[in-house]
C-alpha atoms as a PDB file:
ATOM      1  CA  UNK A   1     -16.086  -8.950 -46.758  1.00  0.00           C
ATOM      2  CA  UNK A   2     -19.094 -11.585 -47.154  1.00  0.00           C
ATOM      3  CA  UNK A   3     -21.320  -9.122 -45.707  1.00  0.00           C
ATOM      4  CA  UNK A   4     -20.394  -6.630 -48.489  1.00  0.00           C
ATOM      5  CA  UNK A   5     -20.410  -9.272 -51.369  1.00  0.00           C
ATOM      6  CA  UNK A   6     -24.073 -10.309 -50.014  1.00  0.00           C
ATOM      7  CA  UNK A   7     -25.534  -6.760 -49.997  1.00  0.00           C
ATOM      8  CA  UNK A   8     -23.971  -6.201 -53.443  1.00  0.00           C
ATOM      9  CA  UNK A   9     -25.694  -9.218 -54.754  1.00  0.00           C
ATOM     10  CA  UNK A  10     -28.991  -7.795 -53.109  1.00  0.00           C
ATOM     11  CA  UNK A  11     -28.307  -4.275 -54.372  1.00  0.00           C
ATOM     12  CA  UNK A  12     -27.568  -5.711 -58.244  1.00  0.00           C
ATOM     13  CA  UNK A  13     -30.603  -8.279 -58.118  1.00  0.00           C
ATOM     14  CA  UNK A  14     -33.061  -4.775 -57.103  1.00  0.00           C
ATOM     15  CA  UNK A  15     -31.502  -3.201 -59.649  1.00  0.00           C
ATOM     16  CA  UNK A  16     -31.885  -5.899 -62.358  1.00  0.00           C
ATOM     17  CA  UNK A  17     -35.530  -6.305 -61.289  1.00  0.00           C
ATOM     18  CA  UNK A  18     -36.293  -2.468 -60.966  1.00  0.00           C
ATOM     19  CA  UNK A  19     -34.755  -2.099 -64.888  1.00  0.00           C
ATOM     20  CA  UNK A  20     -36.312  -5.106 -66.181  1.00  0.00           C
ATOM     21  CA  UNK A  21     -39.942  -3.675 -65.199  1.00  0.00           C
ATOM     22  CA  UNK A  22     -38.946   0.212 -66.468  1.00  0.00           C
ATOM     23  CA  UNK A  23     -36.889  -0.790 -69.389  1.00  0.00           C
ATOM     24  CA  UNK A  24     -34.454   1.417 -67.955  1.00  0.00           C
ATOM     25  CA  UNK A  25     -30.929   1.323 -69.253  1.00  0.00           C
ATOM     26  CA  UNK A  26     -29.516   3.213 -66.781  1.00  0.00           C
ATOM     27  CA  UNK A  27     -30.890   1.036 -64.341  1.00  0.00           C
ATOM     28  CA  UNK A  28     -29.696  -2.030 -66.223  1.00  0.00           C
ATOM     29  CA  UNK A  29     -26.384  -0.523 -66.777  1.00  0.00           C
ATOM     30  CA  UNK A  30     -26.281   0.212 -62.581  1.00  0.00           C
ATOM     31  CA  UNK A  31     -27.070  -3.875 -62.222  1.00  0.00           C
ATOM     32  CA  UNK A  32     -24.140  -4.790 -64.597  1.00  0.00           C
ATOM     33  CA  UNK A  33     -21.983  -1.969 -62.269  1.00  0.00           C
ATOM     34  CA  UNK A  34     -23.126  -3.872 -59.043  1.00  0.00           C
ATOM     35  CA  UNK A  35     -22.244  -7.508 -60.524  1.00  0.00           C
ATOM     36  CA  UNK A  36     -19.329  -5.972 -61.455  1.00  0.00           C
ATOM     37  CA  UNK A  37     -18.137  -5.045 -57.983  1.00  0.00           C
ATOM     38  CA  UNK A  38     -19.802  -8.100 -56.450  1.00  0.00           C
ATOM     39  CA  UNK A  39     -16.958 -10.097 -58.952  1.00  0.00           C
ATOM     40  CA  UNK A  40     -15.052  -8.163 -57.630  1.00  0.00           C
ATOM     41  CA  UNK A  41     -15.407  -9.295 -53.808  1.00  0.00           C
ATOM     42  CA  UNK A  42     -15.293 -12.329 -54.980  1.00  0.00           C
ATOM     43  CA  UNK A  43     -12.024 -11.986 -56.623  1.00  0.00           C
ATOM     44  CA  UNK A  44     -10.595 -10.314 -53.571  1.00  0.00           C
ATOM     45  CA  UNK A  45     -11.484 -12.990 -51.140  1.00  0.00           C
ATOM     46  CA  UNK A  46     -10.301 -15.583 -53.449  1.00  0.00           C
ATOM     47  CA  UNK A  47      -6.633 -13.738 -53.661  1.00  0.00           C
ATOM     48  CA  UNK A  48      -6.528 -12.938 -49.933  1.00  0.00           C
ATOM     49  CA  UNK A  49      -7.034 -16.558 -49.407  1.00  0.00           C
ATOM     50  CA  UNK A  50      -4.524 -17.847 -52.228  1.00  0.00           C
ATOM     51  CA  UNK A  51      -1.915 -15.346 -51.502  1.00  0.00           C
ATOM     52  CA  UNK A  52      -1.417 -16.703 -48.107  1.00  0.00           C
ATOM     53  CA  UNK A  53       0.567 -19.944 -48.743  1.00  0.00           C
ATOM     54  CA  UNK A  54       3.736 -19.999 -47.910  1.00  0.00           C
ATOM     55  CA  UNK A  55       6.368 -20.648 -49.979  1.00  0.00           C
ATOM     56  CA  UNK A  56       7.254 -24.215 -51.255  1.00  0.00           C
ATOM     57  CA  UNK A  57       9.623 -25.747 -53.985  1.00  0.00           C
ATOM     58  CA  UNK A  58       8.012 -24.619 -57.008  1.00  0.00           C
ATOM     59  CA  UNK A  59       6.861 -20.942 -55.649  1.00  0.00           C
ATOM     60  CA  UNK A  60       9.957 -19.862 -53.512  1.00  0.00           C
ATOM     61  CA  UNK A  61       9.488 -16.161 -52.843  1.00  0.00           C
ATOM     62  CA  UNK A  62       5.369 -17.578 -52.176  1.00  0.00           C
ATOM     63  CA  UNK A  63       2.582 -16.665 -53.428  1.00  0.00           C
ATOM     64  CA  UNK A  64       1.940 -13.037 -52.651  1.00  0.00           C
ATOM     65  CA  UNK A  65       1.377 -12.179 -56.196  1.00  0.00           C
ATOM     66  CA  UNK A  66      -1.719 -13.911 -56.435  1.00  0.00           C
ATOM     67  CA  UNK A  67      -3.129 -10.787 -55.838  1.00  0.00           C
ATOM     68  CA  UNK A  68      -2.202  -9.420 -58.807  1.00  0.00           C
ATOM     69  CA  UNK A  69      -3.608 -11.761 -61.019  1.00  0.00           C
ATOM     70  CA  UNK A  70      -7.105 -11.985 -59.430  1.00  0.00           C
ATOM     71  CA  UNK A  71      -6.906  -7.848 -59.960  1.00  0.00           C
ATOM     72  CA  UNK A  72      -6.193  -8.427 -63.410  1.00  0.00           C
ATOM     73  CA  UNK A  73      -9.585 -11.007 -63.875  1.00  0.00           C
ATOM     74  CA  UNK A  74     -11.557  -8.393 -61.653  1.00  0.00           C
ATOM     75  CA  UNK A  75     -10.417  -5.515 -64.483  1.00  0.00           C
ATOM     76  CA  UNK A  76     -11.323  -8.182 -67.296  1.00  0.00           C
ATOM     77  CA  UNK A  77     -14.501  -8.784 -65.468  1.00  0.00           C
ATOM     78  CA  UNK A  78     -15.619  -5.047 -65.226  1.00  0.00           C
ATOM     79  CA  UNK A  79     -14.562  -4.112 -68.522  1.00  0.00           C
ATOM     80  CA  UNK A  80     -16.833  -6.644 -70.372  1.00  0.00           C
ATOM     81  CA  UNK A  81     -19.770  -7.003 -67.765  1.00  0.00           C
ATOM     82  CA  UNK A  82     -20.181  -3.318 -66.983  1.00  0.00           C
ATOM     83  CA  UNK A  83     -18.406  -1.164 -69.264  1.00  0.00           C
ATOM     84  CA  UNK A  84     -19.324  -2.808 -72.309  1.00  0.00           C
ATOM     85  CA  UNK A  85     -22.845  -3.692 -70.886  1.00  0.00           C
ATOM     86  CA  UNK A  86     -23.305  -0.224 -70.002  1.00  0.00           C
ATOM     87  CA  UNK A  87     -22.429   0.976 -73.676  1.00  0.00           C
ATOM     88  CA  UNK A  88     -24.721  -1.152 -74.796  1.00  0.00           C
ATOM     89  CA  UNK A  89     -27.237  -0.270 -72.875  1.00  0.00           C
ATOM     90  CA  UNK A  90     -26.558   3.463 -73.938  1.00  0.00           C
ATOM     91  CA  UNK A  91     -26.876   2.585 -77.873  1.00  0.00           C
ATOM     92  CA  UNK A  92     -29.450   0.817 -78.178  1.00  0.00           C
ATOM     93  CA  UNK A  93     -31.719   3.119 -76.196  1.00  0.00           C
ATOM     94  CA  UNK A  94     -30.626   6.214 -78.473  1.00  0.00           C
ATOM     95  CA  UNK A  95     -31.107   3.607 -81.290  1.00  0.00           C
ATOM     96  CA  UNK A  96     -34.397   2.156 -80.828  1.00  0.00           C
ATOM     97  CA  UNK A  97     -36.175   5.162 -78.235  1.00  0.00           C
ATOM     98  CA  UNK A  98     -38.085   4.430 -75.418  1.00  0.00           C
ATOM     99  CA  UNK A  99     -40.968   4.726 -73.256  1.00  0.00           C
ATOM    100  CA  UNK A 100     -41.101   5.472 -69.667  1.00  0.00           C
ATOM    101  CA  UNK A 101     -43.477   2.931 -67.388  1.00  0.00           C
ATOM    102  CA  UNK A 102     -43.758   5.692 -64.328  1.00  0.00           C
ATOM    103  CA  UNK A 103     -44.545   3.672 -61.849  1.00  0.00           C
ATOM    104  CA  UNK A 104     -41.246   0.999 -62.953  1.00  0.00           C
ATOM    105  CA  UNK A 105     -39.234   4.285 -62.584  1.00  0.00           C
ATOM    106  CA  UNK A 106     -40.218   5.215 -59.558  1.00  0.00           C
ATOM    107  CA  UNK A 107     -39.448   1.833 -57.882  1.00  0.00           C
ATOM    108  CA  UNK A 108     -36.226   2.129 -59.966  1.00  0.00           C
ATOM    109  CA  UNK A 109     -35.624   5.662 -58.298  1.00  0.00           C
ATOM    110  CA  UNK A 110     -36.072   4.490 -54.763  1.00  0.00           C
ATOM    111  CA  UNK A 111     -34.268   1.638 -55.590  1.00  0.00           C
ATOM    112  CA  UNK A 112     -31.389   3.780 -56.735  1.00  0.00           C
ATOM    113  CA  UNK A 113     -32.131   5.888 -53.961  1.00  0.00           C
ATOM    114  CA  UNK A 114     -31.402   2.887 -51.112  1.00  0.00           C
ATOM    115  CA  UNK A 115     -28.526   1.945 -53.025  1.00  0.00           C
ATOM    116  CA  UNK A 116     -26.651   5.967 -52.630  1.00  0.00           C
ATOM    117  CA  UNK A 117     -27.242   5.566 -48.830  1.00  0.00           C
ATOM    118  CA  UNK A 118     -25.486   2.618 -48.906  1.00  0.00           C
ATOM    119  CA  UNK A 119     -22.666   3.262 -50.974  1.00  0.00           C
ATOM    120  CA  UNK A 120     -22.412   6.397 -49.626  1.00  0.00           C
ATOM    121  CA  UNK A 121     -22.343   5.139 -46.324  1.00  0.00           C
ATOM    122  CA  UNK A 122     -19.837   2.370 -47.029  1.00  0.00           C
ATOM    123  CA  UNK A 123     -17.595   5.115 -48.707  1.00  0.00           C
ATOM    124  CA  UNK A 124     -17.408   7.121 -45.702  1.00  0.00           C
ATOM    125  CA  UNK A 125     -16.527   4.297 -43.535  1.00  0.00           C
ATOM    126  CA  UNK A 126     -13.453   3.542 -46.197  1.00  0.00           C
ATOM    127  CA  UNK A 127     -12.651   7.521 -45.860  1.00  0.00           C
ATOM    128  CA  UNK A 128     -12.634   7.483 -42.113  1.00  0.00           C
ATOM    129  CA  UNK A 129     -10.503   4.452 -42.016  1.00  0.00           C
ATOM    130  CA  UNK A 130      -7.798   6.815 -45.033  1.00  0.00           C
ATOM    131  CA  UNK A 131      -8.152   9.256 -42.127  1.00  0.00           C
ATOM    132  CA  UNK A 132      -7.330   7.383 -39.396  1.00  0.00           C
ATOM    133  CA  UNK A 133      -4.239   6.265 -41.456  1.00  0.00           C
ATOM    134  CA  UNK A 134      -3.052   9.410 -41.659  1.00  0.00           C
ATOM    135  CA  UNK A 135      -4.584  10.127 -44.818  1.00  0.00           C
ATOM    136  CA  UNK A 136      -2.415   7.615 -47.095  1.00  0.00           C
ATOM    137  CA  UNK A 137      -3.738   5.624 -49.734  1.00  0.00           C
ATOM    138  CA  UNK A 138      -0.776   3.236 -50.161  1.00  0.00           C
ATOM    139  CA  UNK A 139      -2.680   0.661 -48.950  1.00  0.00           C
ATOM    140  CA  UNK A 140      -3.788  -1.042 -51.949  1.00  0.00           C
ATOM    141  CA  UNK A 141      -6.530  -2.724 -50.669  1.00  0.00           C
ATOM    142  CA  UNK A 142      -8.010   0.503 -48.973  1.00  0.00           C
ATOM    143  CA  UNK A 143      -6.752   2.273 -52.077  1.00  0.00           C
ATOM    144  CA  UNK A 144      -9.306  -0.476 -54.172  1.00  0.00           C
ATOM    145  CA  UNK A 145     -12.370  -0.068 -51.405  1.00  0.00           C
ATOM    146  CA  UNK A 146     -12.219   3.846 -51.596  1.00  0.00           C
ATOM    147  CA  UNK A 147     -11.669   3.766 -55.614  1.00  0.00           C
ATOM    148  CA  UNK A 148     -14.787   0.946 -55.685  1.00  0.00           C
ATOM    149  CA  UNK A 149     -17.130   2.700 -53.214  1.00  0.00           C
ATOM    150  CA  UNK A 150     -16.587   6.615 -54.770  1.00  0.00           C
ATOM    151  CA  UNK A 151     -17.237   4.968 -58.636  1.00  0.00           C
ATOM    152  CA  UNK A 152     -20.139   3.090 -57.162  1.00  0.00           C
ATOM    153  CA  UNK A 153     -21.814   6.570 -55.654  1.00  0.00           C
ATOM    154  CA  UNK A 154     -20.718   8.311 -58.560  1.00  0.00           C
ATOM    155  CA  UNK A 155     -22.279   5.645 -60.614  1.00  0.00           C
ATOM    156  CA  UNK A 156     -25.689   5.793 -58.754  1.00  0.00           C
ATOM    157  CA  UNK A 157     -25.822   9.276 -59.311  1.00  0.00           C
ATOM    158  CA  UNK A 158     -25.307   9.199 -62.865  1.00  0.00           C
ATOM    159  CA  UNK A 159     -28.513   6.662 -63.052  1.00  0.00           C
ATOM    160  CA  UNK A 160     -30.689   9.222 -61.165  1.00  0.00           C
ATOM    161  CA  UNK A 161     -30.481  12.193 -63.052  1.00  0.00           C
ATOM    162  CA  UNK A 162     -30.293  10.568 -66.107  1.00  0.00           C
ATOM    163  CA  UNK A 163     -33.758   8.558 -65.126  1.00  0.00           C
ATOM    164  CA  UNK A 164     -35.069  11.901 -63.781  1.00  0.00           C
ATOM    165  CA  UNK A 165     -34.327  13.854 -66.584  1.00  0.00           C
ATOM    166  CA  UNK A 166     -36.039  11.043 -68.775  1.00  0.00           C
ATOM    167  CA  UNK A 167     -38.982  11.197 -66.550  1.00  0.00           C
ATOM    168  CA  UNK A 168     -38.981  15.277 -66.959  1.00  0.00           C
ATOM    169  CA  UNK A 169     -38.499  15.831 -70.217  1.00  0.00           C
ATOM    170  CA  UNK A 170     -39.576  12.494 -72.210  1.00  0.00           C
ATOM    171  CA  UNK A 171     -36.394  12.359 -73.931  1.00  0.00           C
ATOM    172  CA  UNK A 172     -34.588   9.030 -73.791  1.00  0.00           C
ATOM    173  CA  UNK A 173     -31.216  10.416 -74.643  1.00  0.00           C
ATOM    174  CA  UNK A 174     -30.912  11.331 -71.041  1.00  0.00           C
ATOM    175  CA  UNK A 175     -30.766   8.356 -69.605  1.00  0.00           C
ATOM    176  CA  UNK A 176     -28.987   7.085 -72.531  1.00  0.00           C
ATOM    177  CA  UNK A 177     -26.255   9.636 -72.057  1.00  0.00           C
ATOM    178  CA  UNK A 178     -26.331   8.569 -68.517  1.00  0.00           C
ATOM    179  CA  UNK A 179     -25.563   4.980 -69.498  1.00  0.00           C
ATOM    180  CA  UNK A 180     -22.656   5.745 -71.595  1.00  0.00           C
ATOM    181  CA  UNK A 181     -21.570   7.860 -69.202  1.00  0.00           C
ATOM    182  CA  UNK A 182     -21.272   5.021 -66.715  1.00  0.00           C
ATOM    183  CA  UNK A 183     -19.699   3.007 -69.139  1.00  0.00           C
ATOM    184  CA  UNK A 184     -16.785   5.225 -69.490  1.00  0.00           C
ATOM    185  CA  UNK A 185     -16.431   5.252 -66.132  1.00  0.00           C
ATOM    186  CA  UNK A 186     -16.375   1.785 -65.453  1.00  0.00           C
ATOM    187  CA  UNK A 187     -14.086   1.579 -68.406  1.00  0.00           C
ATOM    188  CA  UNK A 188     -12.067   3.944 -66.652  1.00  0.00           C
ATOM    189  CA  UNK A 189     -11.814   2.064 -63.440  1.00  0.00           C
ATOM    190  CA  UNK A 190     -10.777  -1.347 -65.584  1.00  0.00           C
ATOM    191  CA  UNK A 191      -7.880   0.395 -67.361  1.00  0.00           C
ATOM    192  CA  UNK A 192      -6.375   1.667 -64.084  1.00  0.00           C
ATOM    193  CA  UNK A 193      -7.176  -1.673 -62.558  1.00  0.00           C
ATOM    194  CA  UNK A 194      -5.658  -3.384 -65.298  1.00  0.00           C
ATOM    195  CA  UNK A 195      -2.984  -1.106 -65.562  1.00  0.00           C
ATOM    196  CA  UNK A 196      -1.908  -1.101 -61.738  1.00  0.00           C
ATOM    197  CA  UNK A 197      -2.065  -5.233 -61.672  1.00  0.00           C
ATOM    198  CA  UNK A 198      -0.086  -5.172 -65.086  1.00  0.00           C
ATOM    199  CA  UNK A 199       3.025  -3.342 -63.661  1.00  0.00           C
ATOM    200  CA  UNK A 200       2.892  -5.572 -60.373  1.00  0.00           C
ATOM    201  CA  UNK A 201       2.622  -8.970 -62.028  1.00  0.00           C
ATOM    202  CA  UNK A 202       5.862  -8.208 -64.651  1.00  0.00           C
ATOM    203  CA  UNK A 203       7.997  -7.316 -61.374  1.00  0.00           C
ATOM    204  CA  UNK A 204       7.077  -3.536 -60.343  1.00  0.00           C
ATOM    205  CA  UNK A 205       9.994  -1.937 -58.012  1.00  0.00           C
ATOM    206  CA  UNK A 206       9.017  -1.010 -54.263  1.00  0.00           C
ATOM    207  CA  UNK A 207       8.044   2.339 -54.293  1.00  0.00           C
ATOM    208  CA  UNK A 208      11.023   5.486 -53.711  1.00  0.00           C
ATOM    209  CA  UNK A 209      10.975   5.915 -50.432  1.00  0.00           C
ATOM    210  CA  UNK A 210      11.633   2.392 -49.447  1.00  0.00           C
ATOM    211  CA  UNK A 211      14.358   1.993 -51.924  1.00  0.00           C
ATOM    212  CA  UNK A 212      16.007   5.055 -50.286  1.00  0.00           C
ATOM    213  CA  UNK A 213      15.633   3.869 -47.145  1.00  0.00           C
ATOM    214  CA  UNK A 214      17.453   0.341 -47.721  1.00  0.00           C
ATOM    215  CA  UNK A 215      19.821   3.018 -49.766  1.00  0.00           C
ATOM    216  CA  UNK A 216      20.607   4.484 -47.045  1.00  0.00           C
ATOM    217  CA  UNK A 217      21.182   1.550 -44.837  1.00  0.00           C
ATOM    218  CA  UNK A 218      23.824   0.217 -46.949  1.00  0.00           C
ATOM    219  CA  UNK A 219      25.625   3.183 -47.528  1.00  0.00           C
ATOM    220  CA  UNK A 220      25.744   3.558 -43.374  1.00  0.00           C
ATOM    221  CA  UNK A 221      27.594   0.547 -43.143  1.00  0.00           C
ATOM    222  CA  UNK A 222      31.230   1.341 -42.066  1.00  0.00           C
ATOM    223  CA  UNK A 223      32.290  -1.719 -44.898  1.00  0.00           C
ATOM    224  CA  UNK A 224      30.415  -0.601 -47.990  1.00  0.00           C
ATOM    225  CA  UNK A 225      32.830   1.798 -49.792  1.00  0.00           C
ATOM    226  CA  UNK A 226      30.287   2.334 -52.664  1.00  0.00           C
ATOM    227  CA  UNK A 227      26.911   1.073 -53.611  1.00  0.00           C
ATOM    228  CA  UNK A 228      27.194   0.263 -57.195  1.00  0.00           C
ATOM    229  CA  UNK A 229      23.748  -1.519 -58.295  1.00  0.00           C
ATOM    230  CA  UNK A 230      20.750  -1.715 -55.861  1.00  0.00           C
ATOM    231  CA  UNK A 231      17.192  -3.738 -57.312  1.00  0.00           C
ATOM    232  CA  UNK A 232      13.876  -4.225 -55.530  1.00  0.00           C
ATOM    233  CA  UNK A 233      10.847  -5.972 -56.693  1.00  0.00           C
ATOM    234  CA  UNK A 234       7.447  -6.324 -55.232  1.00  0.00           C
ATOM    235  CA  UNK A 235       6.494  -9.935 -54.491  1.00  0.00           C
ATOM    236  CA  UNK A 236       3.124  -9.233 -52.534  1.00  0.00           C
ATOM    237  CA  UNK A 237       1.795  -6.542 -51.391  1.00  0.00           C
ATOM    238  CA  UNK A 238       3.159  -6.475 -48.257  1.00  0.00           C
ATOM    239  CA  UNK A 239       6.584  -8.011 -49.398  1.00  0.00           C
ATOM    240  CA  UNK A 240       9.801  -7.020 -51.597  1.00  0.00           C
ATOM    241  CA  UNK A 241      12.238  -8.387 -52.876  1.00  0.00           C
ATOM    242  CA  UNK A 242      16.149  -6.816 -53.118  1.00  0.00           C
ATOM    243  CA  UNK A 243      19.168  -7.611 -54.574  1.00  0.00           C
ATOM    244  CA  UNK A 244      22.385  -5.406 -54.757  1.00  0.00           C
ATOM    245  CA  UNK A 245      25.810  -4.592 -55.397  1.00  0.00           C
ATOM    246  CA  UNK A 246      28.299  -3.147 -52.835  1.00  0.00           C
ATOM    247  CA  UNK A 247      31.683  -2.736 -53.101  1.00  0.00           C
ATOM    248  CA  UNK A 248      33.325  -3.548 -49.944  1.00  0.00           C
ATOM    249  CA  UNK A 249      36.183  -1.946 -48.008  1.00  0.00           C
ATOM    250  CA  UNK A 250      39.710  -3.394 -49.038  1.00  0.00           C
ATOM    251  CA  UNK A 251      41.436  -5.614 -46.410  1.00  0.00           C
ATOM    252  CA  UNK A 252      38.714  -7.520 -45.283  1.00  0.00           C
ATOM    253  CA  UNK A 253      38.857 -11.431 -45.089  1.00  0.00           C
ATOM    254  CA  UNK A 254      36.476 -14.151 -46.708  1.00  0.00           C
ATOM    255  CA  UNK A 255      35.491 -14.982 -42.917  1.00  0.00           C
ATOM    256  CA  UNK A 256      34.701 -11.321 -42.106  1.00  0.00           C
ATOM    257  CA  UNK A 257      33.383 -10.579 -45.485  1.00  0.00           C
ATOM    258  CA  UNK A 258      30.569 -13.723 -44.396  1.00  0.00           C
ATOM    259  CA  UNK A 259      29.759 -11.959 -41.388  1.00  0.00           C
ATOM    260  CA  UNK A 260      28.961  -8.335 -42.652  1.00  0.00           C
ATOM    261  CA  UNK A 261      26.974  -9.742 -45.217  1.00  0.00           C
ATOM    262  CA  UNK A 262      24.878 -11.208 -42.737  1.00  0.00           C
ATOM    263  CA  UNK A 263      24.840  -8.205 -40.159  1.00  0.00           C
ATOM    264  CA  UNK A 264      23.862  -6.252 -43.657  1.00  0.00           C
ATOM    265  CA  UNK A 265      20.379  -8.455 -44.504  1.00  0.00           C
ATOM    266  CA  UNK A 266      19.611  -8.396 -40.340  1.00  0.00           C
ATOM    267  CA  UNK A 267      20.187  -4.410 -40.982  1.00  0.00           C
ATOM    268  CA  UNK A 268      18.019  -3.879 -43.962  1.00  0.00           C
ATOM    269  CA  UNK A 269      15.161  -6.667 -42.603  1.00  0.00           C
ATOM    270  CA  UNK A 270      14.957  -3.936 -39.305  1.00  0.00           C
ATOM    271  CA  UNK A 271      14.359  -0.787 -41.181  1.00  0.00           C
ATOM    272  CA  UNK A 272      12.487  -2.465 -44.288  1.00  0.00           C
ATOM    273  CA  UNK A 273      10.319  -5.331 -42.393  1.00  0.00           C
ATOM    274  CA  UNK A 274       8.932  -5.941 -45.877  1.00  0.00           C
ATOM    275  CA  UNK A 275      12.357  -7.229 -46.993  1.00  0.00           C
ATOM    276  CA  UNK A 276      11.923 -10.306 -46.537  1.00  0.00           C
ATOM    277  CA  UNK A 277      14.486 -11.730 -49.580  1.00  0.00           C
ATOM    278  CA  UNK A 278      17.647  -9.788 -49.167  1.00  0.00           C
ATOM    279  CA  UNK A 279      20.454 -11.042 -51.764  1.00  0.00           C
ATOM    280  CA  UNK A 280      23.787  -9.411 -51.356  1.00  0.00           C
ATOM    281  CA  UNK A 281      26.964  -9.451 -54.652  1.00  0.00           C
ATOM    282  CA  UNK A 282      29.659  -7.888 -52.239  1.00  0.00           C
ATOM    283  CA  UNK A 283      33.114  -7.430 -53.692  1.00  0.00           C
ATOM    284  CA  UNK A 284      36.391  -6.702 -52.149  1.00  0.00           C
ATOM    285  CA  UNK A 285      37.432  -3.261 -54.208  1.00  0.00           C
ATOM    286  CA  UNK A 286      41.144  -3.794 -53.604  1.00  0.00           C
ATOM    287  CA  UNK A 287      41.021  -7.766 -54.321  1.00  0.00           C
ATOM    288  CA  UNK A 288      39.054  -6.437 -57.665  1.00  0.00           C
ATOM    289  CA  UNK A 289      41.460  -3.229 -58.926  1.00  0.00           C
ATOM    290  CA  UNK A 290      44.642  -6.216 -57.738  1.00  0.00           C
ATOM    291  CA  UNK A 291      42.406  -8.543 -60.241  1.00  0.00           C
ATOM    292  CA  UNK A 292      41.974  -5.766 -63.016  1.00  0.00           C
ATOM    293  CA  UNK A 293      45.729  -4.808 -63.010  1.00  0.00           C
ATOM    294  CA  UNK A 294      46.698  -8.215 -63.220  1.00  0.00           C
ATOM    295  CA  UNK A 295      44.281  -8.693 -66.390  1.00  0.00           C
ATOM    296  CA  UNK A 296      45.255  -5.413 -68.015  1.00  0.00           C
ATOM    297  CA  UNK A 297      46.778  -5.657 -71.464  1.00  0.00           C
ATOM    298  CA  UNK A 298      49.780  -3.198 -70.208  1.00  0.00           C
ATOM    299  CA  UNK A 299      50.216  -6.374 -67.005  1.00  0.00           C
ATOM    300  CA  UNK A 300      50.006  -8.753 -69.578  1.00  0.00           C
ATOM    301  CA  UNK A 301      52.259  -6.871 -71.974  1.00  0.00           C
ATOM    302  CA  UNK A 302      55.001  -7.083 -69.719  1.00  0.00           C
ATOM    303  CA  UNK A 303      54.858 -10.198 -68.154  1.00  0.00           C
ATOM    304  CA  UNK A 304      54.873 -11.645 -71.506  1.00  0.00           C
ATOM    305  CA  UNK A 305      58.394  -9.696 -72.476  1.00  0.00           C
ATOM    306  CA  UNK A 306      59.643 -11.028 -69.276  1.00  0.00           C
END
């Protein structure tokens, strides 16, 4: 992870240098990109640190949603430093015009050039490692890598041709349209980012398949007549939360009742290792319908004739 952060901060400072002697906006706008990631990193190591506390008396499911919040800064931090740079960049250079300093753009071209190999390169590591998982992406933290790395290439790209072009043709809108164009991307990349750490921090639910699998569990139990309310929430990324209702076979006693519940949790925990707070409302369903015709008006009808 430091290794990455320092060659972002390398790649972003050649970039910064490279537009500042072509007047490039693309370039510029590929700097603001690479800062943007390089917050990023930093914002990653600082939640993979802070999310690892364990719980105390003030945070007692711990601190696993730290994560969420330093997403939530990183989506802040690309939305104003790149996206918005970026469509600055874009606007002014339709706006004021432009000339092109060839030999500033071609240090800016092999500048973007070293920086494709190395995105690209760091992108197929991240798809290599998807692969060897089987191809999933619920990771979220490979999920962020592979989502970083592909808008970084694509990114790159866009700051090429649009500098080429430029070069080619004399016509600053190229490069200009190139630098919106990364801002919309980057813009892009914030909203999901946003969006994703948004839903997790307000209490997202685990995703379906885990839910059906601590469905199932329950509704295997020889004791649970009928599952009436089941609730998960993610407290980490590798942690959940669930709570639920069960109606419980009639005829059993408080003593047994204790013990199910506990065989129940030690049942879920197995299949669901991510479980880690299981909270069980278990109810009797004869001692409640005994209850309910007791407190019916017809019940109380009667016994108050008698």
């Amino acid at each position: 992870m430091l290794v990455a952060l320092a060659a972002n901060l390398v790649i972003a400072a050649a970039k910064a240098v490279g537009g500042l002697a072509a007047a490039s906006p693309a370039l510029l706008s590929e700097a603001a990109h690479s800062v943007a990631d390089s917050l990023n990193e930093v914002f990653l190591l600082a939640a993979l640190r802070r999310s690892r506390r364990p719980p105390d008396r003030r945070h007692p499911f711990g601190y696993g949603k730290e994560r969420f919040f330093w997403s939530l800064l990183a989506a802040v931090g690309i939305f104003v430093m790149g996206g918005c740079f970026s469509f600055y960049q874009g606007v002014d250079a339709l706006r004021t015009g432009g000339e092109e300093q060839l030999s500033g753009y071609v240090a800016g071209l092999i500048v973007l050039g070293v920086a494709l190999l190395a995105e690209g390169g760091s992108l197929l590591r991240a798809l290599y490692q998807v692969r060897r998982q089987g191809g999933s992406l619920r990771d979220p933290a490979l999920r962020t890598v592979v989502a970083e790395d592909g808008t970084a290439v694509v990114g790159v790209t866009l700051a090429i041709a649009g500098m080429a072009l430029h070069m080619a043709t004399g016509e600053v809108v190229w490069e200009a349209s190139a630098s919106l164009a990364i801002g919309v991307l980057l813009v892009y990349v914030a909203y999901r980012l946003g969006r994703d750490a948004r839903d997790q921090l307000i209490g997202e639910a685990a995703d379906p398949q885990t839910g059906g699998r601590i469905r199932e569990v329950l509704r295997a139990q020889p004791e649970i007549d009928s599952v009436e309310a089941l609730f998960t929430m993610k407290t980490g990324l590798d942690t959940v939360l669930v709570a639920a209702r069960v109606d419980l076979a009639p005829g059993l006693d408080s003593e047994r009742v204790e013990l199910v519940a506990v065989r129940i949790k030690r049942s879920i925990a197995r299949a669901v290792p991510e479980a880690e707070q299981v909270f069980l409302d278990v109810t009797d369903r004869g001692s409640a319908e005994a209850r309910e015709a007791r407190e019916s008006p017809a019940a109380t009808g009667e016994r108050g004739g008698a």
